[in-house]
Protein backbone atom coordinates (compact mmCIF):
# COMPACT_ATOMS: atom_id res chain seq x y z
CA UNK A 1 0.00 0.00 0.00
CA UNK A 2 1.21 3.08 -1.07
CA UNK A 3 2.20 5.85 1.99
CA UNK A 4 -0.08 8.81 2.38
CA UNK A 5 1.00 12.21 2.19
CA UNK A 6 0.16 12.43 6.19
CA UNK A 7 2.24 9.48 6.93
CA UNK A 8 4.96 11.27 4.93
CA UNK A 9 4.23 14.60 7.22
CA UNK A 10 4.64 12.04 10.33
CA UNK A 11 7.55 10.08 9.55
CA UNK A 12 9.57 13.35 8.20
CA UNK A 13 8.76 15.52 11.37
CA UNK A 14 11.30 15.76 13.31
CA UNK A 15 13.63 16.75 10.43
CA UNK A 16 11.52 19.77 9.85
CA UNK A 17 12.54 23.28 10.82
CA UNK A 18 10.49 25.07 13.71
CA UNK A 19 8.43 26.77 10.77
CA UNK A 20 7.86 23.93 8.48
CA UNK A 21 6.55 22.13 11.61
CA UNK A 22 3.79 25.43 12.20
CA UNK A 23 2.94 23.65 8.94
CA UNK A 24 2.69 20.48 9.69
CA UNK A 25 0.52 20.96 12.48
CA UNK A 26 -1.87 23.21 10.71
CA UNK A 27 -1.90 20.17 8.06
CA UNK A 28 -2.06 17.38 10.35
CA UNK A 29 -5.25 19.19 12.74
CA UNK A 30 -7.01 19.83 9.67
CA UNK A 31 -6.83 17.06 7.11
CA UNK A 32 -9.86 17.55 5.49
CA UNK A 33 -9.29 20.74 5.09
CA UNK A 34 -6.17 21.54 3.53
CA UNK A 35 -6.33 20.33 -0.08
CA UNK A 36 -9.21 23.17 -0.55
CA UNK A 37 -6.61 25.86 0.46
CA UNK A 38 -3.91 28.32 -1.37
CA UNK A 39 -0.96 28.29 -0.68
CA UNK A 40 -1.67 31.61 0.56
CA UNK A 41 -3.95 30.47 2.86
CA UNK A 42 -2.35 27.90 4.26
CA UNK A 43 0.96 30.04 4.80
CA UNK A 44 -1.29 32.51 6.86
CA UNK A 45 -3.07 30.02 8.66
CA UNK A 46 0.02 27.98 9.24
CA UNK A 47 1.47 31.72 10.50
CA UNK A 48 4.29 31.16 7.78
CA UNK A 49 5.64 32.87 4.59
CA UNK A 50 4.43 31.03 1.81
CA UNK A 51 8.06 29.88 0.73
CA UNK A 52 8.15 28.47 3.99
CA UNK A 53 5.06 26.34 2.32
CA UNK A 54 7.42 25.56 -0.82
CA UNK A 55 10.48 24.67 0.74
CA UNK A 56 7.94 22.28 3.27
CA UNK A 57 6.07 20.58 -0.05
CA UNK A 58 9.66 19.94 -1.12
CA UNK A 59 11.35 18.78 1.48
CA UNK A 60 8.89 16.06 1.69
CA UNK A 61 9.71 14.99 -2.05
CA UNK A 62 6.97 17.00 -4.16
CA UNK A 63 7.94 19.63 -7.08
CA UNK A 64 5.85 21.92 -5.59
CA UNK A 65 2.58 23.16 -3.47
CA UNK A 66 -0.18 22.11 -6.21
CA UNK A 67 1.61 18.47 -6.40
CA UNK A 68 1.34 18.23 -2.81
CA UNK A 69 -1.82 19.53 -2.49
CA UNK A 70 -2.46 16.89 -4.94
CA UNK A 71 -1.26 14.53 -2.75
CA UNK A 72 -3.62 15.78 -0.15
CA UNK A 73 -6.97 15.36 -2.07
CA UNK A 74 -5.92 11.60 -2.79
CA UNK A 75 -5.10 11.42 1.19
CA UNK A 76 -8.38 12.81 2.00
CA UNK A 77 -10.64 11.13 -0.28
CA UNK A 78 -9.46 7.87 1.10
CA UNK A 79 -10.64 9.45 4.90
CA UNK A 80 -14.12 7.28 6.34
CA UNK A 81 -16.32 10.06 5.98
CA UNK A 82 -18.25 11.31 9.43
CA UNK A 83 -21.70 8.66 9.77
CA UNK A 84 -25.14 10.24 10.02
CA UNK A 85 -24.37 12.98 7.34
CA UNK A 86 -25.25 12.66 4.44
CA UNK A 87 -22.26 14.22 2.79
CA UNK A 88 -18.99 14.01 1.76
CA UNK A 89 -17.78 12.23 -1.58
CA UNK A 90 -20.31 10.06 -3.23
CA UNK A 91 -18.89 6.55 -2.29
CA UNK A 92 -19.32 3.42 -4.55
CA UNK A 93 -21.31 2.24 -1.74
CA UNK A 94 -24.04 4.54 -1.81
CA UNK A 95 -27.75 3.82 -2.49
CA UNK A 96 -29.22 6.57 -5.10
CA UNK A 97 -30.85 7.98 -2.75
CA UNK A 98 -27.48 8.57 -0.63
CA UNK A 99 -25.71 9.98 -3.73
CA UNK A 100 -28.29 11.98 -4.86
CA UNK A 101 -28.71 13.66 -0.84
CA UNK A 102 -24.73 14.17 -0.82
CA UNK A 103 -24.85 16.02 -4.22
CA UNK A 104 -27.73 18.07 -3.03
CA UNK A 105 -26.14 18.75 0.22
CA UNK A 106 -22.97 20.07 -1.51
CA UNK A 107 -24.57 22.16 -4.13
CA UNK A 108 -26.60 23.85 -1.07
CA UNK A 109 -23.83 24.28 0.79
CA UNK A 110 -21.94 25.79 -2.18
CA UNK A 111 -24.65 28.80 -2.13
CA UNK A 112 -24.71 29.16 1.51
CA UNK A 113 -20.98 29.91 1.67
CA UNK A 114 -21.18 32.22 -0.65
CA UNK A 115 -24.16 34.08 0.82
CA UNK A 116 -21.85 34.16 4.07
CA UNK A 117 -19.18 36.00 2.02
CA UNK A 118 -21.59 38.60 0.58
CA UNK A 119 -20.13 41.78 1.06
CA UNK A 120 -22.97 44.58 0.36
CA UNK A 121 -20.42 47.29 -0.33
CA UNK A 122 -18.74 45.03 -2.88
CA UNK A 123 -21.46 43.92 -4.40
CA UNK A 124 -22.70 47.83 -5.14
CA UNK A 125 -19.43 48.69 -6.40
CA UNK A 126 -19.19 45.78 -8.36
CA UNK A 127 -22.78 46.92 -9.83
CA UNK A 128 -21.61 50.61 -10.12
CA UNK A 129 -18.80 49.52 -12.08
CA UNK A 130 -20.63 47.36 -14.66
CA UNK A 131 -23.38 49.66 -15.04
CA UNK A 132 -20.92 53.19 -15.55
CA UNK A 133 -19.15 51.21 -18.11
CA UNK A 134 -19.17 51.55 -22.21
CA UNK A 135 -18.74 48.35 -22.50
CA UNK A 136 -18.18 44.73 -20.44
CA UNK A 137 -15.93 41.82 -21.52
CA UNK A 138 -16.51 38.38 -19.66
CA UNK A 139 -13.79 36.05 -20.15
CA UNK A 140 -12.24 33.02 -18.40
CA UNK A 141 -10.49 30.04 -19.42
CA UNK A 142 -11.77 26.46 -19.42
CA UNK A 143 -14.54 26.21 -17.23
CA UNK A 144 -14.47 29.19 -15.93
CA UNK A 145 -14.92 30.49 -19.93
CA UNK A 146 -18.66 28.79 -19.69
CA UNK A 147 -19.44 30.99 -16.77
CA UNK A 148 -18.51 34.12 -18.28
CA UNK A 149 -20.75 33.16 -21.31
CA UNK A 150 -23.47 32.55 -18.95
CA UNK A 151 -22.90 36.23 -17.48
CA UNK A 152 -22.95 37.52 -20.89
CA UNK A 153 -25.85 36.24 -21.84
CA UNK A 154 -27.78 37.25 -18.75
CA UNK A 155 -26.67 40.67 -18.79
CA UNK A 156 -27.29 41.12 -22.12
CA UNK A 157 -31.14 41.16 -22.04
CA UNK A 158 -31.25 44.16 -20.35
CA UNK A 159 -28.33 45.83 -22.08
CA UNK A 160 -26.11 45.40 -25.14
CA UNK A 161 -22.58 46.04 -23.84
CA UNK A 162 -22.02 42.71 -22.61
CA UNK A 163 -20.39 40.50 -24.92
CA UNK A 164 -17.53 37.58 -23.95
CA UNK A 165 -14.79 36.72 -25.44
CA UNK A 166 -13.15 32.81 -25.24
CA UNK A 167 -9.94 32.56 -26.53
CA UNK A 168 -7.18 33.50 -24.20
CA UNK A 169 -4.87 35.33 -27.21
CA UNK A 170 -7.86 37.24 -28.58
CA UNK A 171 -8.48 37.80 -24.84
CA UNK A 172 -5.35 39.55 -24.67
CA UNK A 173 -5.55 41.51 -28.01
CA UNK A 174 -9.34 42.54 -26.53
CA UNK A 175 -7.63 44.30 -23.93
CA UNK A 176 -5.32 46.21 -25.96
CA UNK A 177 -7.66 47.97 -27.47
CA UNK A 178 -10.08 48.75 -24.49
CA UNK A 179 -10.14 52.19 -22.72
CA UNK A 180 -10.23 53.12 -19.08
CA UNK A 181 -14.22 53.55 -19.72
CA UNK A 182 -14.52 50.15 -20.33
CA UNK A 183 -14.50 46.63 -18.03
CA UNK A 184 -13.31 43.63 -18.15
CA UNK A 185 -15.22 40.88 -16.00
CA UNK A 186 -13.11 37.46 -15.28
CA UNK A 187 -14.50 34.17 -13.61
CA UNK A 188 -11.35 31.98 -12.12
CA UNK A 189 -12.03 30.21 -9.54
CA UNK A 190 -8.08 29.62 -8.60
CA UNK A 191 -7.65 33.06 -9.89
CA UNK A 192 -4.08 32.03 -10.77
CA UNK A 193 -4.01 31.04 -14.28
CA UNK A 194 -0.89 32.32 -16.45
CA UNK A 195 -3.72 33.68 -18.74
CA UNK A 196 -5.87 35.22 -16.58
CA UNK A 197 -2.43 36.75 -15.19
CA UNK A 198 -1.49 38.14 -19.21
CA UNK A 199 -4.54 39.41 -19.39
CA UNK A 200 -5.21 41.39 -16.54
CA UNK A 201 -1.39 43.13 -16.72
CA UNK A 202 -2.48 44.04 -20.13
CA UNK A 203 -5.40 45.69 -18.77
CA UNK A 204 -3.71 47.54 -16.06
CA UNK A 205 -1.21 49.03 -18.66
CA UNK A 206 -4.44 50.03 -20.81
CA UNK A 207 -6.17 51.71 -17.39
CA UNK A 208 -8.91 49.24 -18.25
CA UNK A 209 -10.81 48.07 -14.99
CA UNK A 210 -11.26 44.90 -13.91
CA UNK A 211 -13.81 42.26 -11.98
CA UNK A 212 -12.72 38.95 -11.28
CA UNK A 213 -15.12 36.32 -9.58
CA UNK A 214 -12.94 33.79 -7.55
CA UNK A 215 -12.16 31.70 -4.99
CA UNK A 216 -9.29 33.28 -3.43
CA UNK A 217 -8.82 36.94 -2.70
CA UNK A 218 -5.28 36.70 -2.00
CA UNK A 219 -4.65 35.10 -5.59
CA UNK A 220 -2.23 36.94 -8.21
CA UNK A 221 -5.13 37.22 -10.15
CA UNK A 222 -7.11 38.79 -7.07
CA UNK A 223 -4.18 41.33 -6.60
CA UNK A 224 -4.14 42.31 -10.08
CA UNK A 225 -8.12 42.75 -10.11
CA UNK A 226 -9.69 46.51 -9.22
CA UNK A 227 -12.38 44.45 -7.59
CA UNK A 228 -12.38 40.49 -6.39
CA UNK A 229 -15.85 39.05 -5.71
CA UNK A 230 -15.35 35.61 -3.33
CA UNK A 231 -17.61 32.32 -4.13
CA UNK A 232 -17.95 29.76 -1.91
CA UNK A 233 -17.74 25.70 -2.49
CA UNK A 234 -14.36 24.53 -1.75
CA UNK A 235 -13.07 22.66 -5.12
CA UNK A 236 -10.20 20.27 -4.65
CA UNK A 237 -7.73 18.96 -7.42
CA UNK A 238 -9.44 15.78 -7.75
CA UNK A 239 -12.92 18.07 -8.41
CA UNK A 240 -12.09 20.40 -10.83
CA UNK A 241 -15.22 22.16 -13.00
CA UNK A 242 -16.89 20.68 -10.30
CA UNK A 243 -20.77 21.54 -10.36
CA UNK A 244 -21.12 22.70 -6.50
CA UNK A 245 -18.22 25.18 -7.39
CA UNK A 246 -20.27 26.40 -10.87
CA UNK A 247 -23.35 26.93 -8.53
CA UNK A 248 -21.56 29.42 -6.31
CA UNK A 249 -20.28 31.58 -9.11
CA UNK A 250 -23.51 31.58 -11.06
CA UNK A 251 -25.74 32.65 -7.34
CA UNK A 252 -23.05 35.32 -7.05
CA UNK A 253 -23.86 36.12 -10.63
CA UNK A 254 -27.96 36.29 -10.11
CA UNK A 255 -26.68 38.53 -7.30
CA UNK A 256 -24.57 40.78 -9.43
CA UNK A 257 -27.24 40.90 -11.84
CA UNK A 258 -30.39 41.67 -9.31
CA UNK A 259 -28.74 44.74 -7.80
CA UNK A 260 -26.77 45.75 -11.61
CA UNK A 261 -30.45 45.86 -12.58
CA UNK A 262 -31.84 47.73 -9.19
CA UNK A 263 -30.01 51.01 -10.75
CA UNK A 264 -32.61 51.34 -13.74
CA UNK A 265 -35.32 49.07 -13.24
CA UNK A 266 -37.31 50.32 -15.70
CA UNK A 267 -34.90 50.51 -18.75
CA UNK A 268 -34.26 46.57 -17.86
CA UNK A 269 -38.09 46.04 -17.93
CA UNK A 270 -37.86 47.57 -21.03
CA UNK A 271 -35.51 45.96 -22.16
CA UNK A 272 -36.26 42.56 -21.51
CA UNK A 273 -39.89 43.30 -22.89
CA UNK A 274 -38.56 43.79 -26.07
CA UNK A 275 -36.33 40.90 -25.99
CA UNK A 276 -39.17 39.17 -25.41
CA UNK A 277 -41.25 40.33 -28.05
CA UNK A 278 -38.61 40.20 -30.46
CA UNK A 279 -38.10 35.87 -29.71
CA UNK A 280 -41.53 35.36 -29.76
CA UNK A 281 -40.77 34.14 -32.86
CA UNK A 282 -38.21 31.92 -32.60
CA UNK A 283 -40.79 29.66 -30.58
CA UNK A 284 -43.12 27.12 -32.13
């Protein structure tokens, strides 16, 4: 049987220095926990600099944090989940019914996180933003790409300076030729892609503003951003696109959107009226 990363932790302890071992504790208290985290986070909640967290991940034989962290979600997943919830990972095991209650569970508890990180005065600047601008970009990569089409699309039937753009080079040559009166909005849930990272240094040379929808406000991509919105659902390497994590962004999109709309309600009547009217066609 291959050793887990915690029996790695255990067994290279006492070879760690006084820091790595803040580390190790943090890592070893909170098992479950830890493969959801950046290394960031875990730095600040280990009370370490984050190449503390490098030189630990290496020191126990990985190339770096995300293949530890790696190493983390295969070390968790194979944890007996806590009985009487129904949660957790869907085990082979499971009835239907079981799977079908832990998905449900997850999903809801994807929203409710993110309700708990609702920040009202973010949320109205985020709207301010979107609604002073000449024009709105969404973009993301992967994933993260589909989301920013969904935003698109729901903004756009109550106004038409919403469009989104896919492809991470055209991404790039879309914010060379925006102005500082326009926005760019970016979904990534890591928020530390090397193309969301191109892309939003471009902008900031071109005074363009930026909104980025992630995980992680401590993320280069957070740093970079004018404004960082945080979603809940914790994703970990093993999950990634996962739907729970999809549900988060898209609530705090209906958010977005409910209070982008509260600034001219009846213009995005309007305007949705004659979107309406103008698809009545298109149905049989």
């Amino acid at each position: 049987m291959n050793e887990s990363v915690f029996d790695t932790i255990s067994a290279a302890y006492y070879e760690l220095t006084a820091a790595e071992k803040k580390t190790a504790d943090f890592i070893m208290a909170n098992r479950g926990r830890c493969q959801y985290l950046s290394i960031a986070e875990l730095a600040e909640y280990s009370g370490v600099a984050e190449a503390t967290v490098s030189r630990f991940c290496r020191r126990l034989g990985y190339k770096g944090f995300n293949a530890f962290r790696l190493a983390l979600a295969n070390a968790a997943f194979s944890l007996t989940p806590e009985t009487g919830l129904l949660s957790g990972p869907v085990e082979r095991t499971d009835s239907f019914e079981q799977m079908c209650q832990k998905l449900y569970t997850a999903d809801q508890a994807a929203m409710y996180q993110t309700l708990e990180m609702l920040d009202s005065d973010r949320i109205r600047q985020a709207a301010d933003m979107l609604f002073a601008a000449r024009r709105v970009v969404c973009m993301g990569q992967g994933g993260s790409m589909l989301l920013a089409q969904d935003a698109a699309h729901l903004f756009s039937t109550v106004s038409g300076k919403f469009s989104a753009v896919a492809d991470s080079h055209i991404q790039v040559m879309t914010a060379v030729n925006m102005t500082s009166d326009d926005v760019i909005l970016f979904f990534s849930f890591s928020g530390a892609t090397k193309d969301l990272i191109d892309t939003m240094q471009t902008a900031r040379e071109r005074g363009v503003r930026t909104l980025l929808i992630t995980r992680f406000l401590k993320s280069p991509g957070a740093l970079l951003a004018d404004l960082a919105l945080p979603c809940g659902a914790n994703e970990s390497p093993l999950q990634l696109g996962s739907v729970p994590a999809k549900i988060a962004q898209l609530f705090l999109v209906d958010v977005l959107f409910s209070e982008y709309c509260r600034r001219d309600p009846d213009s995005c009547l309007q305007s949705r009226e004659r979107l309406a009217g103008a698809l009545e066609a298109k149905h049989l």
